[in-house]
PDB file of N, CA and C in Angstrom:
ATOM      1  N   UNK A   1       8.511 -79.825 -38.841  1.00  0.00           N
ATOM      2  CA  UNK A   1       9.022 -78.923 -37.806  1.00  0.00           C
ATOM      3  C   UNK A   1      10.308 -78.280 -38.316  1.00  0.00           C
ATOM      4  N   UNK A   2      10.402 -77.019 -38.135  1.00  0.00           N
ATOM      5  CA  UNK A   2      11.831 -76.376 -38.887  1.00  0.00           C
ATOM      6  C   UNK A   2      12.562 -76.960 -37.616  1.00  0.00           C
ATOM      7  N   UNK A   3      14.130 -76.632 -38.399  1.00  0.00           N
ATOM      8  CA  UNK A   3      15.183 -77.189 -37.335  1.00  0.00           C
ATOM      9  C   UNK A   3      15.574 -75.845 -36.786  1.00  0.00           C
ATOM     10  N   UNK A   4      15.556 -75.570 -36.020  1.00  0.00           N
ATOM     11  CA  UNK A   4      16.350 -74.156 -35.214  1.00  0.00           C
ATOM     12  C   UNK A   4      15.729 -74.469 -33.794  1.00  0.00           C
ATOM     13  N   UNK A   5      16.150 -73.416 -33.195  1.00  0.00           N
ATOM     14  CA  UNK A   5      15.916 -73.254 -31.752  1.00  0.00           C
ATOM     15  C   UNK A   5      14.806 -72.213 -31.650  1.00  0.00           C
ATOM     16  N   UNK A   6      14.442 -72.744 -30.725  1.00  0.00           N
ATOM     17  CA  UNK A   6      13.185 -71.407 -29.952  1.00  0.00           C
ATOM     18  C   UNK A   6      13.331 -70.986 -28.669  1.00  0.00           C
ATOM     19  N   UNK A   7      13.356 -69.458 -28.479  1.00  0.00           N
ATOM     20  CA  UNK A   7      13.551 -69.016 -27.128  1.00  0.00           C
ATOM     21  C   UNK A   7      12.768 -68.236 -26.926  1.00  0.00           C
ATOM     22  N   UNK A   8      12.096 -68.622 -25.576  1.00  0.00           N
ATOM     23  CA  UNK A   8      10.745 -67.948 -24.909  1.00  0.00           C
ATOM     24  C   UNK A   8      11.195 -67.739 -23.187  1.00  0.00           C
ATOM     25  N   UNK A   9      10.762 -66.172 -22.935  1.00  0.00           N
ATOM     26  CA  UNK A   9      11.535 -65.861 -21.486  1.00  0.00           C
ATOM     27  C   UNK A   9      10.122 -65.831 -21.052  1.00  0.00           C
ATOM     28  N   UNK A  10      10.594 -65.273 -19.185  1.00  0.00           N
ATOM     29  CA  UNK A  10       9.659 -65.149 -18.432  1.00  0.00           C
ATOM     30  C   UNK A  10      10.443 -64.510 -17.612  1.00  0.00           C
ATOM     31  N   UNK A  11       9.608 -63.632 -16.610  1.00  0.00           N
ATOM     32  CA  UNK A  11      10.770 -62.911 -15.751  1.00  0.00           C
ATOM     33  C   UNK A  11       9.896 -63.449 -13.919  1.00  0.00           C
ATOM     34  N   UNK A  12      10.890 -63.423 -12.988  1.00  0.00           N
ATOM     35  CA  UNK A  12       9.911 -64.157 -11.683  1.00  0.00           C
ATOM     36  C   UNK A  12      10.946 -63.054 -10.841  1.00  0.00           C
ATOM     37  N   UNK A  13       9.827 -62.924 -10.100  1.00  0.00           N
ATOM     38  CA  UNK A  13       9.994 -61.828  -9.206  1.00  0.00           C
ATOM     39  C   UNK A  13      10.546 -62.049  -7.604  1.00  0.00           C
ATOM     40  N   UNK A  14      11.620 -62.162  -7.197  1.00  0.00           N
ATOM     41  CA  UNK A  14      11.772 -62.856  -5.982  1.00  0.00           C
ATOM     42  C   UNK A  14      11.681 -61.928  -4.769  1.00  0.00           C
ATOM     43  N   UNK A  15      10.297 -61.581  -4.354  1.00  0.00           N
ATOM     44  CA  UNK A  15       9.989 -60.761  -3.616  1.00  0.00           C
ATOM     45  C   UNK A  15      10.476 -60.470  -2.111  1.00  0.00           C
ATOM     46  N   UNK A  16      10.783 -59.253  -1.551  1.00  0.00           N
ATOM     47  CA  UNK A  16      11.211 -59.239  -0.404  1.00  0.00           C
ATOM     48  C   UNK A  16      10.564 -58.297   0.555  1.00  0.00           C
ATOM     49  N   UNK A  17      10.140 -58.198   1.659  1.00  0.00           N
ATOM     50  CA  UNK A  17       9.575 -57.223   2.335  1.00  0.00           C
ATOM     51  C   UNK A  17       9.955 -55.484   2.271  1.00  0.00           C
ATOM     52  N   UNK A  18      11.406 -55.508   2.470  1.00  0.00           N
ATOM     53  CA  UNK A  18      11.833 -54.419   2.558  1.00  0.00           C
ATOM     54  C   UNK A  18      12.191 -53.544   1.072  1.00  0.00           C
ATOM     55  N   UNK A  19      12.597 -54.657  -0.067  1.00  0.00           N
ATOM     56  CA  UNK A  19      12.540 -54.246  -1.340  1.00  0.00           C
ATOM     57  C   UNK A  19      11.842 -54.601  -2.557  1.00  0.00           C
ATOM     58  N   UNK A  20      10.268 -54.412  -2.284  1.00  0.00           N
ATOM     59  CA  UNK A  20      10.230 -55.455  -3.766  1.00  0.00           C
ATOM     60  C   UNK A  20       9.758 -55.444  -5.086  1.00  0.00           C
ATOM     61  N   UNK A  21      10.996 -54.394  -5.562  1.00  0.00           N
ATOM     62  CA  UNK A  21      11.401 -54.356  -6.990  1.00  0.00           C
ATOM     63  C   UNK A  21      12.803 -54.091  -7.491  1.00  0.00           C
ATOM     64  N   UNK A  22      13.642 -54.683  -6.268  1.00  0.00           N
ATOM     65  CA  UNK A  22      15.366 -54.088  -6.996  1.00  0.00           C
ATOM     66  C   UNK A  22      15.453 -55.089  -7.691  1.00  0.00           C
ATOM     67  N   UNK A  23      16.617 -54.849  -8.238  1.00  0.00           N
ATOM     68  CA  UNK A  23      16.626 -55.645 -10.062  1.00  0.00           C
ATOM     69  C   UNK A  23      17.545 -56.934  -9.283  1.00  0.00           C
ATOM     70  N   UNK A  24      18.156 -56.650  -7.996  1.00  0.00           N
ATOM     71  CA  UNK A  24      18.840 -57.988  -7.462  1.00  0.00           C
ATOM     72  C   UNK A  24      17.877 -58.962  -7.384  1.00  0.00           C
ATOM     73  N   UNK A  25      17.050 -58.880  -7.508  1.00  0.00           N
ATOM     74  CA  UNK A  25      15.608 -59.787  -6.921  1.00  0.00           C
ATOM     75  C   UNK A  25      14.945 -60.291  -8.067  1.00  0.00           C
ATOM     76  N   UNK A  26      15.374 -59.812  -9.178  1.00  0.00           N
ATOM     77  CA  UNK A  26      14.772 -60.451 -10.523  1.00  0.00           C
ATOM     78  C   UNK A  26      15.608 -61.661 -10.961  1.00  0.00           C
ATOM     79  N   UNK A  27      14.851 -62.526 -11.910  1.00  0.00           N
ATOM     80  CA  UNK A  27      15.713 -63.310 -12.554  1.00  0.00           C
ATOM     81  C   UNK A  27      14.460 -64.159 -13.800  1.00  0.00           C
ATOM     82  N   UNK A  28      15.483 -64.225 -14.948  1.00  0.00           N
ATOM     83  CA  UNK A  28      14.531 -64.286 -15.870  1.00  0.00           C
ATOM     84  C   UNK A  28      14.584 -66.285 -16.070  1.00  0.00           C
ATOM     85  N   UNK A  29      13.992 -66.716 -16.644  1.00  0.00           N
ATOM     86  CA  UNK A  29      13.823 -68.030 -16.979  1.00  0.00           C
ATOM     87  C   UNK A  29      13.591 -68.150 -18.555  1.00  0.00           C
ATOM     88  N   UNK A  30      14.201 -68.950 -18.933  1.00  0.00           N
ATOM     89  CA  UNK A  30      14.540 -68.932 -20.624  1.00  0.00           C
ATOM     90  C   UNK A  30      14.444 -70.261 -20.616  1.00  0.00           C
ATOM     91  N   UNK A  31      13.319 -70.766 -21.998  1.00  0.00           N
ATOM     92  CA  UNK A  31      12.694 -71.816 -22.169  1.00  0.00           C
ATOM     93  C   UNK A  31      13.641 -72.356 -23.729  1.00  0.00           C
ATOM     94  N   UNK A  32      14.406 -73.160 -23.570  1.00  0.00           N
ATOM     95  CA  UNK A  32      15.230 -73.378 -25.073  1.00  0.00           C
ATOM     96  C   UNK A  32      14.451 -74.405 -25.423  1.00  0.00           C
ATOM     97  N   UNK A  33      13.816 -74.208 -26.885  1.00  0.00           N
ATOM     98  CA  UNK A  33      12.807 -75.233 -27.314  1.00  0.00           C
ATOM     99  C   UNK A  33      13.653 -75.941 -28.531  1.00  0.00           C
ATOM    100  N   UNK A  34      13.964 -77.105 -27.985  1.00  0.00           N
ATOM    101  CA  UNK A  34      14.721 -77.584 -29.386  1.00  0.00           C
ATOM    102  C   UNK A  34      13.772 -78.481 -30.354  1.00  0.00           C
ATOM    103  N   UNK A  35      14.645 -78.552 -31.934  1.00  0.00           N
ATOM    104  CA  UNK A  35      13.612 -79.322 -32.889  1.00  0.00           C
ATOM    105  C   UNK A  35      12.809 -80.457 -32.752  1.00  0.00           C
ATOM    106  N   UNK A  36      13.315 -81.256 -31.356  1.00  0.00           N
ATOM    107  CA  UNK A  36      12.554 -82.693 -31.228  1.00  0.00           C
ATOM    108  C   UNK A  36      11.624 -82.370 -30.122  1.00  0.00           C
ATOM    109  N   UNK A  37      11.727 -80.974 -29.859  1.00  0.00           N
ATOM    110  CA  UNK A  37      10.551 -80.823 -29.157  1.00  0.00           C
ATOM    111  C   UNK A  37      10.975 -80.533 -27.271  1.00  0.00           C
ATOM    112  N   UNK A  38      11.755 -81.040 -27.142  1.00  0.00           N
ATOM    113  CA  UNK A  38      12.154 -81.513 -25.824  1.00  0.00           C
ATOM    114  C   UNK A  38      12.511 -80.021 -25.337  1.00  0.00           C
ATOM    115  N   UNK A  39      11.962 -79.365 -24.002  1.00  0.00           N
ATOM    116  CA  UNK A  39      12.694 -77.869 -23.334  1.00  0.00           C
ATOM    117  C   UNK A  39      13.624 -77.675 -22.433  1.00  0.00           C
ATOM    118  N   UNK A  40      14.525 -76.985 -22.739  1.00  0.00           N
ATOM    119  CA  UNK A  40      15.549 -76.712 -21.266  1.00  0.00           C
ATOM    120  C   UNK A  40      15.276 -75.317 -20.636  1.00  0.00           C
ATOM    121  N   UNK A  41      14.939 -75.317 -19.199  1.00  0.00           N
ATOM    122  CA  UNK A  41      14.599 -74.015 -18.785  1.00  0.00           C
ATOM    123  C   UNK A  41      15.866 -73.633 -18.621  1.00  0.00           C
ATOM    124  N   UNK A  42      16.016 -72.483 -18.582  1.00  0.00           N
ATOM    125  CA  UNK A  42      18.185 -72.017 -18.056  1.00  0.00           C
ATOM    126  C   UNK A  42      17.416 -70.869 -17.296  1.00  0.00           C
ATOM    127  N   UNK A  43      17.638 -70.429 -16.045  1.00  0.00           N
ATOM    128  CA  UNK A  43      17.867 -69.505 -15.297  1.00  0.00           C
ATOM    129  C   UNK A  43      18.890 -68.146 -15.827  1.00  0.00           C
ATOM    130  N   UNK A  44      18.096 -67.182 -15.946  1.00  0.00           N
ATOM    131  CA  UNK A  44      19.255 -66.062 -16.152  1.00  0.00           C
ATOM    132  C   UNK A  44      19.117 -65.109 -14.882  1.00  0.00           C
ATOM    133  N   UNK A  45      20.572 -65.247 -14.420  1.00  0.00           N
ATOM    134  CA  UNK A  45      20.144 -63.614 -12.692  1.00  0.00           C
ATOM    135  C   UNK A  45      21.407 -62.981 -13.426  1.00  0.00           C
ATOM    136  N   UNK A  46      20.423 -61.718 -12.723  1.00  0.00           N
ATOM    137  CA  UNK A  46      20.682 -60.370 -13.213  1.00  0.00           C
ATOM    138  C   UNK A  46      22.328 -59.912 -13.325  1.00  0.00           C
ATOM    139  N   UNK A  47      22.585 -59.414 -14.474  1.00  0.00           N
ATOM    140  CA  UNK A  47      24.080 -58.825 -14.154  1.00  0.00           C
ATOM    141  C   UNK A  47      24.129 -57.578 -15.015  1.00  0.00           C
ATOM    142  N   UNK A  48      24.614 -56.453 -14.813  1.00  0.00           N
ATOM    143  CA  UNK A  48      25.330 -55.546 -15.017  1.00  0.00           C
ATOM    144  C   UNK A  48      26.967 -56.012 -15.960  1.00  0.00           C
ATOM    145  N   UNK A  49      26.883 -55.451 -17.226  1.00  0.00           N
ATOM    146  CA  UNK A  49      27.679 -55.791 -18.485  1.00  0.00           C
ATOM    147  C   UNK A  49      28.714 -54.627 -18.609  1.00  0.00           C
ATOM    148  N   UNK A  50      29.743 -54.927 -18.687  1.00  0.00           N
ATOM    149  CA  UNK A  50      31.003 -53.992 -19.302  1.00  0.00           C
ATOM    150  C   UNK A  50      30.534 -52.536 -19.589  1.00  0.00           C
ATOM    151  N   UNK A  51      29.348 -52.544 -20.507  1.00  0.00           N
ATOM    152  CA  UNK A  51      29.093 -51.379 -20.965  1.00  0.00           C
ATOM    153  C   UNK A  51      27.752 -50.484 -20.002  1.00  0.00           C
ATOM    154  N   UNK A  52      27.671 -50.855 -19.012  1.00  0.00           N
ATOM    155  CA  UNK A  52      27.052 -50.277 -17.818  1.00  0.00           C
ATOM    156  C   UNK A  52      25.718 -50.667 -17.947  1.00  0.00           C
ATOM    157  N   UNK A  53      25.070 -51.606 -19.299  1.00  0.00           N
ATOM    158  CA  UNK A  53      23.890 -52.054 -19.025  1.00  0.00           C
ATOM    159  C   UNK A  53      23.330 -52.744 -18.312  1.00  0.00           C
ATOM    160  N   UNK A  54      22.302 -52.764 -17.782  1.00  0.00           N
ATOM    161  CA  UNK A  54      21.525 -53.990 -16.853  1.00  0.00           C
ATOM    162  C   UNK A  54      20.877 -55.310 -17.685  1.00  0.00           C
ATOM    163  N   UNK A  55      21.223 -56.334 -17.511  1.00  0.00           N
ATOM    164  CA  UNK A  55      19.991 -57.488 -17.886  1.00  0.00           C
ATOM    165  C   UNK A  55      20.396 -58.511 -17.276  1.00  0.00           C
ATOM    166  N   UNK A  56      20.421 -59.612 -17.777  1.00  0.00           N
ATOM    167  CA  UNK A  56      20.268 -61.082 -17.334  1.00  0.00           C
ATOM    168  C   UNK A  56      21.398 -61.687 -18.511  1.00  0.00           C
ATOM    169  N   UNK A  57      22.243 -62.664 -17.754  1.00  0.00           N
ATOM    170  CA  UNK A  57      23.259 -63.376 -18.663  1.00  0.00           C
ATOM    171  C   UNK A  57      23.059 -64.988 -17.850  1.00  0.00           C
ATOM    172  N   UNK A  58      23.868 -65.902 -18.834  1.00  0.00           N
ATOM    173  CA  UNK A  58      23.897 -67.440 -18.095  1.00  0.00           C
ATOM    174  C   UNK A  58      24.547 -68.011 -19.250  1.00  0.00           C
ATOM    175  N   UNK A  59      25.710 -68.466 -18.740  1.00  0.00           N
ATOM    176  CA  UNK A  59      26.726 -69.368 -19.419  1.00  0.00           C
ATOM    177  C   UNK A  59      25.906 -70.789 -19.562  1.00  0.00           C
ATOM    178  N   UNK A  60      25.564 -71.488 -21.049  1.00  0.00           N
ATOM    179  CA  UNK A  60      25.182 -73.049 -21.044  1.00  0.00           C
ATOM    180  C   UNK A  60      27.045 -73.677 -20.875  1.00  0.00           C
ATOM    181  N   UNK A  61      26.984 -74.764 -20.251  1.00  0.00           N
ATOM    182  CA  UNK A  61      28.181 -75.300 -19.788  1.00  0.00           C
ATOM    183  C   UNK A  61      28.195 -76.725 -21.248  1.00  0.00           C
ATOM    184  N   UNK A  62      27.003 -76.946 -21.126  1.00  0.00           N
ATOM    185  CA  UNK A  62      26.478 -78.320 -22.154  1.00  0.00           C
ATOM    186  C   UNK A  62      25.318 -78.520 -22.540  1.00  0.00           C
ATOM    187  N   UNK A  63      25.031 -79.011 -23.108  1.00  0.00           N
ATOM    188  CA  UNK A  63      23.582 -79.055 -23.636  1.00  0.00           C
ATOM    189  C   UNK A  63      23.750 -80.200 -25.144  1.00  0.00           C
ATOM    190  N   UNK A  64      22.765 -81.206 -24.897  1.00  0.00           N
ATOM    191  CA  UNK A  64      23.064 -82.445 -25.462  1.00  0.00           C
ATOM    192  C   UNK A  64      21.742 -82.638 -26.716  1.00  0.00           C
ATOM    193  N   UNK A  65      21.970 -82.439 -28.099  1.00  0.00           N
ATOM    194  CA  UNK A  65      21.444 -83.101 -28.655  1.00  0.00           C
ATOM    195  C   UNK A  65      21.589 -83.873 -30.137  1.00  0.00           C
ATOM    196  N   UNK A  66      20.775 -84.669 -30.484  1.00  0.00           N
ATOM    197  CA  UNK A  66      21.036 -85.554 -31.235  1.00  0.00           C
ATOM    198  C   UNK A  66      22.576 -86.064 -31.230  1.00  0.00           C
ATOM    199  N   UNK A  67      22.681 -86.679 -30.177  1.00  0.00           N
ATOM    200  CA  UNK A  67      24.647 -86.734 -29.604  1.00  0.00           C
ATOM    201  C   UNK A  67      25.687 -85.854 -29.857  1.00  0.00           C
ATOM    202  N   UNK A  68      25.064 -84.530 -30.007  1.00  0.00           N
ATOM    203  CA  UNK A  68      25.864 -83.419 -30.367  1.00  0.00           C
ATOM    204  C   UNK A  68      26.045 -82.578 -28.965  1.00  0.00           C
ATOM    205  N   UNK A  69      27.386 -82.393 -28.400  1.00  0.00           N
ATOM    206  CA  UNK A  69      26.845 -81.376 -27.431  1.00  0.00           C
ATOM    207  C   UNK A  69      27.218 -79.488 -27.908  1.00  0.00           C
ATOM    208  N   UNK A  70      26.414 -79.343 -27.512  1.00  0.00           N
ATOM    209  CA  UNK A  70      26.568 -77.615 -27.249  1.00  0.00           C
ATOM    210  C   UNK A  70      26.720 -76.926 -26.159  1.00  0.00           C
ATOM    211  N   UNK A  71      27.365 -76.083 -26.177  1.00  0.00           N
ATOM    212  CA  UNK A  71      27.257 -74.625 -25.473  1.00  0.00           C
ATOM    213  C   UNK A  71      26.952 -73.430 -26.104  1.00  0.00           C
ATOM    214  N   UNK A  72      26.644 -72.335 -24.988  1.00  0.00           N
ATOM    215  CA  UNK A  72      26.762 -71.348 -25.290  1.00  0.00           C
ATOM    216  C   UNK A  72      26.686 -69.844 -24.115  1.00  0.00           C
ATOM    217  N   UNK A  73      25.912 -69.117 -24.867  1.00  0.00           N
ATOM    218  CA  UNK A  73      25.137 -68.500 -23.645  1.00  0.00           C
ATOM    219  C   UNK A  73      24.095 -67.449 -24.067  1.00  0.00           C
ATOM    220  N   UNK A  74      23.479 -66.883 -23.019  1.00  0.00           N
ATOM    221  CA  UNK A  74      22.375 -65.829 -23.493  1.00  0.00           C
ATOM    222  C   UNK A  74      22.442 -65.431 -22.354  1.00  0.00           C
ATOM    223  N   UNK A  75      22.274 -63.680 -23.439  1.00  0.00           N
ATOM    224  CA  UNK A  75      22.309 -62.440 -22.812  1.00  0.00           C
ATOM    225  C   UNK A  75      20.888 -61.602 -23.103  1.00  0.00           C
ATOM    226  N   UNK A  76      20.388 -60.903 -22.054  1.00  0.00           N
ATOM    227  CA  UNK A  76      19.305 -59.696 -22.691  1.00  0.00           C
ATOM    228  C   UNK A  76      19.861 -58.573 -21.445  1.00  0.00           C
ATOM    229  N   UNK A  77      19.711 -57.512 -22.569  1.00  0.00           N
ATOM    230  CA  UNK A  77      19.786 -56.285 -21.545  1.00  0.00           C
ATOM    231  C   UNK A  77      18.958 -55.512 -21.745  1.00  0.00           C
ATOM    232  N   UNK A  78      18.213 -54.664 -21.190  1.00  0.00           N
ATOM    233  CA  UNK A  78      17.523 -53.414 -20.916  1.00  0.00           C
ATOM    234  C   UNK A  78      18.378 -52.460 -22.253  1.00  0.00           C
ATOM    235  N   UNK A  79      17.146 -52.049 -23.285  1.00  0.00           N
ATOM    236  CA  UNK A  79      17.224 -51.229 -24.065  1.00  0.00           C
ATOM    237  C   UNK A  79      17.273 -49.268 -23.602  1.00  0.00           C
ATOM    238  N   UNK A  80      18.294 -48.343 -23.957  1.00  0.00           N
ATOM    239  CA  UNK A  80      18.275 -47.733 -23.287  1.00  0.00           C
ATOM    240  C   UNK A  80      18.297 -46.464 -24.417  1.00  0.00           C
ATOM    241  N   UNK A  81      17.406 -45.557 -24.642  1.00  0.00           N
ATOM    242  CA  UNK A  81      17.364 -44.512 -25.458  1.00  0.00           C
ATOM    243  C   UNK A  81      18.688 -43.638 -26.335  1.00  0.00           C
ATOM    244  N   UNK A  82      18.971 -43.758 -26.982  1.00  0.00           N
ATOM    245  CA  UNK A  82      20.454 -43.182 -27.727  1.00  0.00           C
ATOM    246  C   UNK A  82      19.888 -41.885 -27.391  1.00  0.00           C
ATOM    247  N   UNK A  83      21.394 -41.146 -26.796  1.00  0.00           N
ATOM    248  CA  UNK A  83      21.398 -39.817 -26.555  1.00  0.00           C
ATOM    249  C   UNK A  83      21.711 -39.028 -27.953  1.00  0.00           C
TER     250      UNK A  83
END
């Protein structure tokens, strides 16, 4: 098994009667696959970034392995055509 990380998203739709497709209502789920196999889902909801893009961010606070802890975080934003 290589040693690195694997990250696999999913996006879930939190539907509402009156709106249901504003981007407040999205939120993505990020599957961190580490080398021993073991997954951490992390929740990403939606945020709007410094530079006026839209995506999904989520601070890791900790994250424990082989008695090592980590942090970090992950970001994706919406790719947007260069003018």
């Amino acid at each position: 098994m290589r040693d690195d990380f694997i990250l696999t998203s999913k996006i879930f739709f939190a539907m509402s009667e009156e709106n249901k497709e504003s981007p407040k209502n999205k939120i993505v789920f990020v599957t961190l696959k580490m080398p021993d196999g073991k997954e951490h889902e992390i929740p990403l909801p939606p945020k709007v970034f410094s530079s006026g893009r839209e995506g999904f961010y989520a601070q890791i606070p900790a994250l424990v392995y082989e008695n090592e802890v980590y942090g970090g975080q992950i970001q994706v934003w919406k790719k947007t055509p260069k003018e």
